[in-house]
Each structure stands twice: as C-alpha cells, then as structure tokens.
Protein backbone atom coordinates (compact mmCIF):
# COMPACT_ATOMS: atom_id res chain seq x y z
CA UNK A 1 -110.62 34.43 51.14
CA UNK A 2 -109.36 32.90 54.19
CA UNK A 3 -105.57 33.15 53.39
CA UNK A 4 -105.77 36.45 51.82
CA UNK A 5 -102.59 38.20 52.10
CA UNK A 6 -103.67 41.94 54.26
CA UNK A 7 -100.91 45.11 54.32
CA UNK A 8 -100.55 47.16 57.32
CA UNK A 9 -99.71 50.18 54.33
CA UNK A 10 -100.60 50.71 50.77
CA UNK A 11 -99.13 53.01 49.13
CA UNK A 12 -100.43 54.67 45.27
CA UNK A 13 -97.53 57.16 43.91
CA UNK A 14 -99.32 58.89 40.86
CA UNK A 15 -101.62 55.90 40.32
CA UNK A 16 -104.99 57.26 40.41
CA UNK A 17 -105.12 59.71 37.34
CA UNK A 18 -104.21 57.20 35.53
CA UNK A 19 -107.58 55.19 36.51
CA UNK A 20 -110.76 55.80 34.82
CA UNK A 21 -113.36 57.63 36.39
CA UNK A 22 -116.13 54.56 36.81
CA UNK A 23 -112.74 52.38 37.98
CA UNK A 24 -111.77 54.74 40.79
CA UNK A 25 -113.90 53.80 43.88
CA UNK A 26 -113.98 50.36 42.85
CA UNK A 27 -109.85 50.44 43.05
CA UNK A 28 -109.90 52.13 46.75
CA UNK A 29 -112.53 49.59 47.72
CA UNK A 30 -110.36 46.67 46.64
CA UNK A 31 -107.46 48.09 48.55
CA UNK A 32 -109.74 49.00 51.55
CA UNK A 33 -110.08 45.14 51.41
CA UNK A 34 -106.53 43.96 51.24
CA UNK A 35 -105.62 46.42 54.64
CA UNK A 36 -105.54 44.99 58.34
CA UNK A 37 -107.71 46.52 60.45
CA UNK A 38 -105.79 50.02 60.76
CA UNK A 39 -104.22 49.70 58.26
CA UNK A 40 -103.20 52.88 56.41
CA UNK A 41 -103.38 53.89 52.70
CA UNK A 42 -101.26 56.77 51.31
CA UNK A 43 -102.15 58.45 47.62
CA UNK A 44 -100.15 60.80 46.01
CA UNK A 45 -101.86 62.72 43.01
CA UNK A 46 -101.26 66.46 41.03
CA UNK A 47 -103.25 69.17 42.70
CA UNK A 48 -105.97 70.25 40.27
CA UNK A 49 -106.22 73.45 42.67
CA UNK A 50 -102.64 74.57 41.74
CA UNK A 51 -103.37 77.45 39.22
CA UNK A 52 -100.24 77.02 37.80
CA UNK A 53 -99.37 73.46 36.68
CA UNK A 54 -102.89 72.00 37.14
CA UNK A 55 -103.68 72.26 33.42
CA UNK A 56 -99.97 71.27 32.39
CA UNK A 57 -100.05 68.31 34.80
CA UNK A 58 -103.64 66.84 33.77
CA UNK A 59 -102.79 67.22 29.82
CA UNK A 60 -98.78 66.38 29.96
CA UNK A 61 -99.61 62.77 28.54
CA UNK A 62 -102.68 60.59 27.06
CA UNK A 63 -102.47 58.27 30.14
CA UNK A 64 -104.13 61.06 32.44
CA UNK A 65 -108.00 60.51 32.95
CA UNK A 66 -108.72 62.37 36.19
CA UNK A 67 -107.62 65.35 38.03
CA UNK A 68 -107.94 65.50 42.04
CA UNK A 69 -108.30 68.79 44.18
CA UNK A 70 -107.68 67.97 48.18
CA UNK A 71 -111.86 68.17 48.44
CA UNK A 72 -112.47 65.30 45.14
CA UNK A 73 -109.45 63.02 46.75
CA UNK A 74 -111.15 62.91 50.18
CA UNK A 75 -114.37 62.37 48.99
CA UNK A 76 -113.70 59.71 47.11
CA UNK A 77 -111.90 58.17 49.91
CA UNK A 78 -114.96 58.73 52.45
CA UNK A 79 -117.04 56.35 49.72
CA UNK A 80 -115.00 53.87 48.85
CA UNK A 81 -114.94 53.56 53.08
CA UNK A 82 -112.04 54.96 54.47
CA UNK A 83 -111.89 56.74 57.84
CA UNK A 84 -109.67 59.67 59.41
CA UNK A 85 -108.93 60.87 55.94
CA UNK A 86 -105.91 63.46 56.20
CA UNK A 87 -104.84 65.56 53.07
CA UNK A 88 -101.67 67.23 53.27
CA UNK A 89 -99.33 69.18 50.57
CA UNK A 90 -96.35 68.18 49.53
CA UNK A 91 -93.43 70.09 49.65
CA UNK A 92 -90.45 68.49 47.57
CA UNK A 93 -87.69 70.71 49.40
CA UNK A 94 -84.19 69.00 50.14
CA UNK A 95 -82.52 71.84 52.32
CA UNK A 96 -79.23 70.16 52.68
CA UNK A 97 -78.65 69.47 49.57
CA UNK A 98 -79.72 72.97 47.73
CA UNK A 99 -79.92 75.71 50.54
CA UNK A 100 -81.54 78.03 47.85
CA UNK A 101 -84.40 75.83 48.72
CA UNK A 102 -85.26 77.64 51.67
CA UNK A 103 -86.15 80.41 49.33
CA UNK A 104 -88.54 78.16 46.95
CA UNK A 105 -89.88 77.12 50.07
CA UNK A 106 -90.80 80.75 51.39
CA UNK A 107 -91.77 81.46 48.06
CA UNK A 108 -94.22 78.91 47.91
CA UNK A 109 -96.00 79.80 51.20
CA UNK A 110 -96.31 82.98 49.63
CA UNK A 111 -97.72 81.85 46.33
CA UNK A 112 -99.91 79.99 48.59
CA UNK A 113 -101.59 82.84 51.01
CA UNK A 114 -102.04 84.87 47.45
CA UNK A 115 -104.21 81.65 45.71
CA UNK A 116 -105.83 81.32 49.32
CA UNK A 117 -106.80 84.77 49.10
CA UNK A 118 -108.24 84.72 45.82
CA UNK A 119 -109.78 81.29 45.94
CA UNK A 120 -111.67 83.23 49.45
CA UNK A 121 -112.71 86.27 46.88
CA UNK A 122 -114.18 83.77 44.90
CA UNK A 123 -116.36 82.32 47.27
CA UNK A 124 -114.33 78.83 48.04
CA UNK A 125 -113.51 78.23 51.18
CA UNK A 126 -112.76 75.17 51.18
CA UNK A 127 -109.59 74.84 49.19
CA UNK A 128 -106.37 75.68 51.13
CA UNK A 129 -103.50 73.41 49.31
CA UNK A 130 -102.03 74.93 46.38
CA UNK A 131 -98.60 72.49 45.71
CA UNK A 132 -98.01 70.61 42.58
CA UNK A 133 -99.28 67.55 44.48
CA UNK A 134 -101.14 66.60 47.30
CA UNK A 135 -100.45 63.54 49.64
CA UNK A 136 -104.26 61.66 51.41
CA UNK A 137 -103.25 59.58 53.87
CA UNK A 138 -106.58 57.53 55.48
CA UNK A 139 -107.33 54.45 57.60
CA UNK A 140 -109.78 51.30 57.06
C-alpha cells in the first residue's frame, strides 16, 4: 500500500454503463482510492433524461447495463465518497470547423427550455440537462 501509484485525474469516457449495477460504487470507491488528495475524477455517460436518444443510447448494444440521469450520476458519486460533485452537459459543437453548428447549438438550447418546461409540468424539478451525454466532474 505504501508505494501505491495515486493520479492527480481520472478520467472514465463511457465506462460506467458498461459496469454492473452491484459493481458501480465499488468501481468509484477504488478510484476514490488511487486519487491524491484533490485529486479530480471526470465521468462521461449518455443522459437517461434526454427524451430523445435515451432509449436508443441504453439499448444500442448488449454491453449497456445502466443508464445515468445528472441526479443518479451524482448520487452515486456522493456514496462512493466524492466531494464538490459538478454535473455539466456536453455540447459536442466544433464552430470552426462546421459554422452550421452554431445553429445545432441554438437549436439545442431550445430543445432544452421545451424538455425543461415539460419535465417542470410534470412535477421534476430537479432535472435541467437534456444533451446526449452528461460530463460529472468531482473531487476526493
């Protein structure tokens, strides 16, 4: 234990669907472990909440176990120990490269105020991220 290797940054692209439910929290724990003190963890997963490609995204292959809404992911980093827990959309927009971006962009913050809207008539006011994925970024 003494010369175990610690990371100042961990980072899980699309890793924890893939995990089994009774594996998850075990899995953040062990990378809580392997972090300095500050150290900083960074999970990208599908957005259950996306009314759109939530359904596509959790059935597209056999591999997927678990589906995370930006409420789930950040509870299940507050148990497995993390602190300062952050959960932020992510927008996949390269402007330079394809200025009709700017309009997927604006379209999206649209589609976003509409599901905000109805996710409020519905009595949840809690969920406010709507993307294809969403990005936690939390401390030890």
């Amino acid at each position: 234990e003494k010369n175990r290797e610690r990371f100042d940054l961990i980072v899980m692209n699309d890793i924890l669907e893939h995990i089994r439910r009774e594996d998850i929290i075990t899995l953040l724990k062990g990378a809580r472990n392997c972090l300095k003190e500050k150290g900083k963890i960074i999970i990208k997963v599908p957005n259950a909440s996306n009314p759109f490609l939530a359904s596509n995204t959790r059935y597209i292959d056999f591999g997927h176990f678990m589906s995370f809404t930006e409420e789930s992911l950040a509870q299940i980093l507050n148990i497995a120990g993390f602190k300062n827990v952050i959960i932020k959309p992510q927008f996949i927009y390269i402007f330079y490269w394809n200025p009709i971006n700017y309009l997927a962009l604006l379209f999206s913050k649209i589609l976003n105020f509409f599901f905000r809207l109805i996710f409020l008539l519905y009595g949840n006011n809690t969920t406010k991220i709507f993307t294809k994925s969403i990005i936690a970024v939390a401390e030890k």
